[in-house]
PDB file of N, CA and C in Angstrom:
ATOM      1  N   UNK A   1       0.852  -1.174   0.000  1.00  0.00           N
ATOM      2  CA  UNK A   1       0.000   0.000   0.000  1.00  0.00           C
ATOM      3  C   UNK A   1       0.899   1.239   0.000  1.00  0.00           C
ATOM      4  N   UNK A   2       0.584   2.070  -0.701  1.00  0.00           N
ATOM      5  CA  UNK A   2       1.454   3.585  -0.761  1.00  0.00           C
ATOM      6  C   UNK A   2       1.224   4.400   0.659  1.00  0.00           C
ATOM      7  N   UNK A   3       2.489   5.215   0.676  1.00  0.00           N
ATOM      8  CA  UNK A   3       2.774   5.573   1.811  1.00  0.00           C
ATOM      9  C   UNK A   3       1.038   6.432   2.091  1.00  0.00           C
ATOM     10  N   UNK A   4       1.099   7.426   0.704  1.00  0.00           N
ATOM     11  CA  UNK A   4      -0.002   8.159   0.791  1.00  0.00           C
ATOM     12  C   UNK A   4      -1.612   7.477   1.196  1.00  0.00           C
ATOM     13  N   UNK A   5      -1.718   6.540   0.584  1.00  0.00           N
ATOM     14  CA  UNK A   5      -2.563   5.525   1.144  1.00  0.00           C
ATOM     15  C   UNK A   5      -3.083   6.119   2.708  1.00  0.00           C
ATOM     16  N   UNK A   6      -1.621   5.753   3.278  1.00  0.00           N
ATOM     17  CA  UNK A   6      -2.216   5.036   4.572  1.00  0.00           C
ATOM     18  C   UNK A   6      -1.975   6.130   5.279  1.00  0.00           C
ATOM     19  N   UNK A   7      -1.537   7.473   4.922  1.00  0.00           N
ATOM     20  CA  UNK A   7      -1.985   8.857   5.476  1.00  0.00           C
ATOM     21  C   UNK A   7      -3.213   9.339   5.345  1.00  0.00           C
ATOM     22  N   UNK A   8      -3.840   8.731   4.580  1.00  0.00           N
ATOM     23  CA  UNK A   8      -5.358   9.460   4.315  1.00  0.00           C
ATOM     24  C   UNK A   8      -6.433   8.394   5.093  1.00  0.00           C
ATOM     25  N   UNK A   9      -5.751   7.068   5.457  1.00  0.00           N
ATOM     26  CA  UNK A   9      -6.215   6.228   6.669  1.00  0.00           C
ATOM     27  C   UNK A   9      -6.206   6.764   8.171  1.00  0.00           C
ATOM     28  N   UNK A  10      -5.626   8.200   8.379  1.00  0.00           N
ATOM     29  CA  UNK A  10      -5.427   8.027   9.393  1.00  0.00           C
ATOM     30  C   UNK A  10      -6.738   9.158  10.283  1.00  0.00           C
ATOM     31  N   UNK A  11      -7.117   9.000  11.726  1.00  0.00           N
ATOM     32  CA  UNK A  11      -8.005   9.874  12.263  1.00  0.00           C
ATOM     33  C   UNK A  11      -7.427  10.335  13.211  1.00  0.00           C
ATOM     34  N   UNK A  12      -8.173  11.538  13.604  1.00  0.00           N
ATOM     35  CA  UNK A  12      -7.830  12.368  14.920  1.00  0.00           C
ATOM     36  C   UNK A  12      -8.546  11.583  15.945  1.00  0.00           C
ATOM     37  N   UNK A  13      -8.082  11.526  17.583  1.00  0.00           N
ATOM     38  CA  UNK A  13      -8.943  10.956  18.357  1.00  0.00           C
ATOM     39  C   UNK A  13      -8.735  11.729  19.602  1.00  0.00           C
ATOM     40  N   UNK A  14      -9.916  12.515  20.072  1.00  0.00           N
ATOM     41  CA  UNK A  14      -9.527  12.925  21.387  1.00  0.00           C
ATOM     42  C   UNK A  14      -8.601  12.467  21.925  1.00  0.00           C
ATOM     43  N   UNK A  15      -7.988  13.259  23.177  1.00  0.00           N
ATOM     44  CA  UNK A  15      -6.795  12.501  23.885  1.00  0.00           C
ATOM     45  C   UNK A  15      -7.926  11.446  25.578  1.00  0.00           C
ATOM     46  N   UNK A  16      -9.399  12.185  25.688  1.00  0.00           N
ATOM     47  CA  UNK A  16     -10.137  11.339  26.495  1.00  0.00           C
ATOM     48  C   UNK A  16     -10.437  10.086  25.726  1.00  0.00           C
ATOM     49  N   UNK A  17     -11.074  10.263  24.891  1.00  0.00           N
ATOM     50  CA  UNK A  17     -11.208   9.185  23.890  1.00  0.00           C
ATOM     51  C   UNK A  17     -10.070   7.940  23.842  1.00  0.00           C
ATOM     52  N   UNK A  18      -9.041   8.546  23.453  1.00  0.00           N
ATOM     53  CA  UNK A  18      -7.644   7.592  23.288  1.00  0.00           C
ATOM     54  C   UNK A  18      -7.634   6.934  24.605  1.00  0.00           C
ATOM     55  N   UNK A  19      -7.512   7.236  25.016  1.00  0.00           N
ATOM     56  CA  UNK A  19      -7.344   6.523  26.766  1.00  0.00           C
ATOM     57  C   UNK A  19      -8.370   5.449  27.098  1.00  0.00           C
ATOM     58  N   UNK A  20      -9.606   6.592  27.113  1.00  0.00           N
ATOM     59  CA  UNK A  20     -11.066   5.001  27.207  1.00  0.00           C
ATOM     60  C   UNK A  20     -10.276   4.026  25.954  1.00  0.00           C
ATOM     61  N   UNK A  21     -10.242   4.110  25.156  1.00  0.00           N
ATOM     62  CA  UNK A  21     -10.452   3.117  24.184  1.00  0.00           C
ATOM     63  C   UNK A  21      -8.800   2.564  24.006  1.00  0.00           C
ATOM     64  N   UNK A  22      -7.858   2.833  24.538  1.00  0.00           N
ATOM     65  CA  UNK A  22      -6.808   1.852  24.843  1.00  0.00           C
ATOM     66  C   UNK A  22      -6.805   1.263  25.922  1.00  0.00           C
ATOM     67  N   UNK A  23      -7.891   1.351  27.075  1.00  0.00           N
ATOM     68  CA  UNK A  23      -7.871   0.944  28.717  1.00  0.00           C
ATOM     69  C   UNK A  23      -8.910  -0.342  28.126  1.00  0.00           C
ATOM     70  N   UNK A  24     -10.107  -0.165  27.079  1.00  0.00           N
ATOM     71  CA  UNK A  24     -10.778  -1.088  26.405  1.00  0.00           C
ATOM     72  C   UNK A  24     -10.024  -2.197  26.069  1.00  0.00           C
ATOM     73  N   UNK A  25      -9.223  -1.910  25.146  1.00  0.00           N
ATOM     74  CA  UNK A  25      -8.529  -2.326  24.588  1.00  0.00           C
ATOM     75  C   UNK A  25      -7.538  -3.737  25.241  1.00  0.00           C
ATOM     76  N   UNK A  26      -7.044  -2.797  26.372  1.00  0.00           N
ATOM     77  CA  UNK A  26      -5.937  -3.998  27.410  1.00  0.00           C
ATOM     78  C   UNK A  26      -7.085  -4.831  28.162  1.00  0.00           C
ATOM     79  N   UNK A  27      -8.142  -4.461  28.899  1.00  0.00           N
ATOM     80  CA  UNK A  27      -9.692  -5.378  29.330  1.00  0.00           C
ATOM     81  C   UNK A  27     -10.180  -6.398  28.118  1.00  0.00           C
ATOM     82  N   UNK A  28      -9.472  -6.350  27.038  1.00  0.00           N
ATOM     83  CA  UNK A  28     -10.717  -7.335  26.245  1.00  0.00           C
ATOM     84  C   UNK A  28      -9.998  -8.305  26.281  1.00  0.00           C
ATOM     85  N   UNK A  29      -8.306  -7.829  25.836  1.00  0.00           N
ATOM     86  CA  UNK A  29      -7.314  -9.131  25.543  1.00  0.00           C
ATOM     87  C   UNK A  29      -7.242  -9.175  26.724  1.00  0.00           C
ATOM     88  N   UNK A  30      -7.206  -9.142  28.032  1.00  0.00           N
ATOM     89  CA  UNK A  30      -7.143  -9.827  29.141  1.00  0.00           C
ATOM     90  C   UNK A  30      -8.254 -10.259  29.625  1.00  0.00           C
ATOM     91  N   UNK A  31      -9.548 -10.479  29.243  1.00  0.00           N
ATOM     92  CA  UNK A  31     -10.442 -11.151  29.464  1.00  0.00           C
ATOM     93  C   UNK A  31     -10.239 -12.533  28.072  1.00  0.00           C
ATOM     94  N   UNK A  32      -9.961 -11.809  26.987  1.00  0.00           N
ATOM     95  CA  UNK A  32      -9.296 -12.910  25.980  1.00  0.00           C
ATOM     96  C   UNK A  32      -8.266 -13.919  26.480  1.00  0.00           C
ATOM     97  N   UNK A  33      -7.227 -13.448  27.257  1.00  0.00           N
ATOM     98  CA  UNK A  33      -6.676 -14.169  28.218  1.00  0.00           C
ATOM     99  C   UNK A  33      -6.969 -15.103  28.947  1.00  0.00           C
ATOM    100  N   UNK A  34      -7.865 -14.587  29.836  1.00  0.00           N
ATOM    101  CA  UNK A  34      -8.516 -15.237  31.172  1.00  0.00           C
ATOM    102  C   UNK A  34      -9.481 -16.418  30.757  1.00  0.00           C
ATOM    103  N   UNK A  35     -10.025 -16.130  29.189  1.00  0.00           N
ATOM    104  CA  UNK A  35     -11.113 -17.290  29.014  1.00  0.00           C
ATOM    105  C   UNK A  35     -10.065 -18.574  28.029  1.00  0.00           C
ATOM    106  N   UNK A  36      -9.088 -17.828  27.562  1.00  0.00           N
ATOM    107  CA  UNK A  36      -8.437 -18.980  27.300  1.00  0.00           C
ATOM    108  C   UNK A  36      -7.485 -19.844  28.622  1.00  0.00           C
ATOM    109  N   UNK A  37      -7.264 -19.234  29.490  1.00  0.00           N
ATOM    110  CA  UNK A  37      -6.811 -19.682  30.690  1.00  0.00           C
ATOM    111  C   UNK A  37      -8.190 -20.527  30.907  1.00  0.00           C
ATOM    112  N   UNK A  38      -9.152 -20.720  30.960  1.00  0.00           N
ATOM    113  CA  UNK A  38     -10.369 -21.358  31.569  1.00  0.00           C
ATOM    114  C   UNK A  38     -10.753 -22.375  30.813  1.00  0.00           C
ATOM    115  N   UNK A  39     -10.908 -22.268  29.232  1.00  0.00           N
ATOM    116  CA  UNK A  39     -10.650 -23.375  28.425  1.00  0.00           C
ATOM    117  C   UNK A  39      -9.617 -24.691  28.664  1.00  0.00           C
ATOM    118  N   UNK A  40      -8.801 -23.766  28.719  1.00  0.00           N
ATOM    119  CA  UNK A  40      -7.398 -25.278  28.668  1.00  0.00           C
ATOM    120  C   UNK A  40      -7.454 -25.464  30.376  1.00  0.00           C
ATOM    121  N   UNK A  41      -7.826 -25.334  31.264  1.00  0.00           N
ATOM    122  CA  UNK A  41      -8.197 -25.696  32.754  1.00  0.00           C
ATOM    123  C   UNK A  41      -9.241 -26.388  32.552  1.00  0.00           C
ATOM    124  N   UNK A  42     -10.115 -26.551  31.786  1.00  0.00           N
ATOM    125  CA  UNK A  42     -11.097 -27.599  32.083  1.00  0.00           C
ATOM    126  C   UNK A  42     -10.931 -29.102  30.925  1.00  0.00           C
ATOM    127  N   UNK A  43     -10.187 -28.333  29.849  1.00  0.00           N
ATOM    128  CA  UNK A  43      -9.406 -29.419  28.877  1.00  0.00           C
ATOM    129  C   UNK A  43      -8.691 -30.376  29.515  1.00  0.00           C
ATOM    130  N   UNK A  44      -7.791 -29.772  30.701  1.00  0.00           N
ATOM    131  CA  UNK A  44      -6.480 -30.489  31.674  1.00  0.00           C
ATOM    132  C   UNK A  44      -8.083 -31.341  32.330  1.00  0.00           C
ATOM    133  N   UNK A  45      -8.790 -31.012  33.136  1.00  0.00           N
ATOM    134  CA  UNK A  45      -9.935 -31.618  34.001  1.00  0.00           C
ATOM    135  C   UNK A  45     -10.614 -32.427  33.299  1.00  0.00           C
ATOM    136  N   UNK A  46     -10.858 -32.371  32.130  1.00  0.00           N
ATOM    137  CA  UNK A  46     -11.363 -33.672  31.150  1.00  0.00           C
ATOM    138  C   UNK A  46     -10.558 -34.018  30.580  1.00  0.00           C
ATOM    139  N   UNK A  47      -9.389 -34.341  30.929  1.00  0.00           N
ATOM    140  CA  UNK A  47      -8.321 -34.768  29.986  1.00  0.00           C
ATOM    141  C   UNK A  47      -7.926 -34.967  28.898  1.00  0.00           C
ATOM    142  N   UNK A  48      -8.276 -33.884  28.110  1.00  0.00           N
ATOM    143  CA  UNK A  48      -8.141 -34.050  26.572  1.00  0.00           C
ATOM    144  C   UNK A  48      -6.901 -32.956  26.523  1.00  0.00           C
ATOM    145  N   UNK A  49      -6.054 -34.162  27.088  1.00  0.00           N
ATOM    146  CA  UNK A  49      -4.251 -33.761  26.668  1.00  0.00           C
ATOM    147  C   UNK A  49      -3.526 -34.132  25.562  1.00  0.00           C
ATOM    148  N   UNK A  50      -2.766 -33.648  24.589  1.00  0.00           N
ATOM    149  CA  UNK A  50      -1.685 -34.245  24.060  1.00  0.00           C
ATOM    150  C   UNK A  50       0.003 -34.593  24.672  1.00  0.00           C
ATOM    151  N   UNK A  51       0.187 -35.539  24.754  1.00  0.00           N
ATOM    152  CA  UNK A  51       1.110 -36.241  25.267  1.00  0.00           C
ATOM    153  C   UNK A  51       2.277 -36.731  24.251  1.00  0.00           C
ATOM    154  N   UNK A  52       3.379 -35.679  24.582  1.00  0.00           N
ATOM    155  CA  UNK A  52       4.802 -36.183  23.454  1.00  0.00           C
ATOM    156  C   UNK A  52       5.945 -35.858  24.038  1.00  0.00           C
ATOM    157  N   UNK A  53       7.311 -36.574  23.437  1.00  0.00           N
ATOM    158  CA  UNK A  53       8.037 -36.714  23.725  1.00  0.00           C
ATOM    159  C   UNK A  53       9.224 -35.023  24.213  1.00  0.00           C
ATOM    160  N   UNK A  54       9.532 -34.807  24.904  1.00  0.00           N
ATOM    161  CA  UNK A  54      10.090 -33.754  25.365  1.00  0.00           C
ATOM    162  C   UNK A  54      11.240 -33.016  23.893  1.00  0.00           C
ATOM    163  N   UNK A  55      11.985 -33.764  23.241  1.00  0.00           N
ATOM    164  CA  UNK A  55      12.711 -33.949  22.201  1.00  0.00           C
ATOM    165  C   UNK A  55      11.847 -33.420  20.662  1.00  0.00           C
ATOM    166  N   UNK A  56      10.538 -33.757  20.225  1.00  0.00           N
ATOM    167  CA  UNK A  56       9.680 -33.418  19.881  1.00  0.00           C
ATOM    168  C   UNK A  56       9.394 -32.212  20.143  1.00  0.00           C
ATOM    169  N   UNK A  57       8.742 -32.039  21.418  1.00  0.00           N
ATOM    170  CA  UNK A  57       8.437 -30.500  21.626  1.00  0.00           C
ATOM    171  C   UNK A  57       9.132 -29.285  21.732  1.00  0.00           C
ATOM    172  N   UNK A  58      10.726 -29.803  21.876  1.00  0.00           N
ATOM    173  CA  UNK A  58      11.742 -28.605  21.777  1.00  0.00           C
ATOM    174  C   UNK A  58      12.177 -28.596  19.859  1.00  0.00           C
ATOM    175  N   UNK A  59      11.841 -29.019  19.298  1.00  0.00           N
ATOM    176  CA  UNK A  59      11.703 -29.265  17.944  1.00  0.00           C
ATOM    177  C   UNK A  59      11.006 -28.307  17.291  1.00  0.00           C
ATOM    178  N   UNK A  60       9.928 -28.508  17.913  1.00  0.00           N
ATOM    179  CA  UNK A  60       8.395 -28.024  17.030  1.00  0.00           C
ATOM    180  C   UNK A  60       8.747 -26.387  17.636  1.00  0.00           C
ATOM    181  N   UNK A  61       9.104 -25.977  19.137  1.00  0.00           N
ATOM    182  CA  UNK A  61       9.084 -24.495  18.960  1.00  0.00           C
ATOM    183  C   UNK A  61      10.331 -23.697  17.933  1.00  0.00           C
TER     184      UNK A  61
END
């Protein structure tokens, strides 16, 4: 995309505005967080684990 493009993408945002809506922002992905923390806690509790070799998993990252 041209530089100009993505200057004419851009908006003004209050500086109150900016704040609510970056404080939004860190609350959603940390509730995004928290429910994936709650998923894989009840995955571990019904045991629907994958199980592999330590050698494997330093591989794959």
């Amino acid at each position: 995309m041209p530089k100009a493009a993505i200057a004419e993408k851009t908006v003004v945002v209050p500086k109150e505005e900016y704040g609510f809506l970056k404080e939004l922002h860190k609350t959603v992905k940390r509730q995004q967080f928290l429910f994936r923390l709650e998923e894989a806690e009840k995955n571990l509790k019904a045991g629907k684990v994958k199980k592999i070799s330590i050698d494997k998993f330093i591989e794959g990252i």
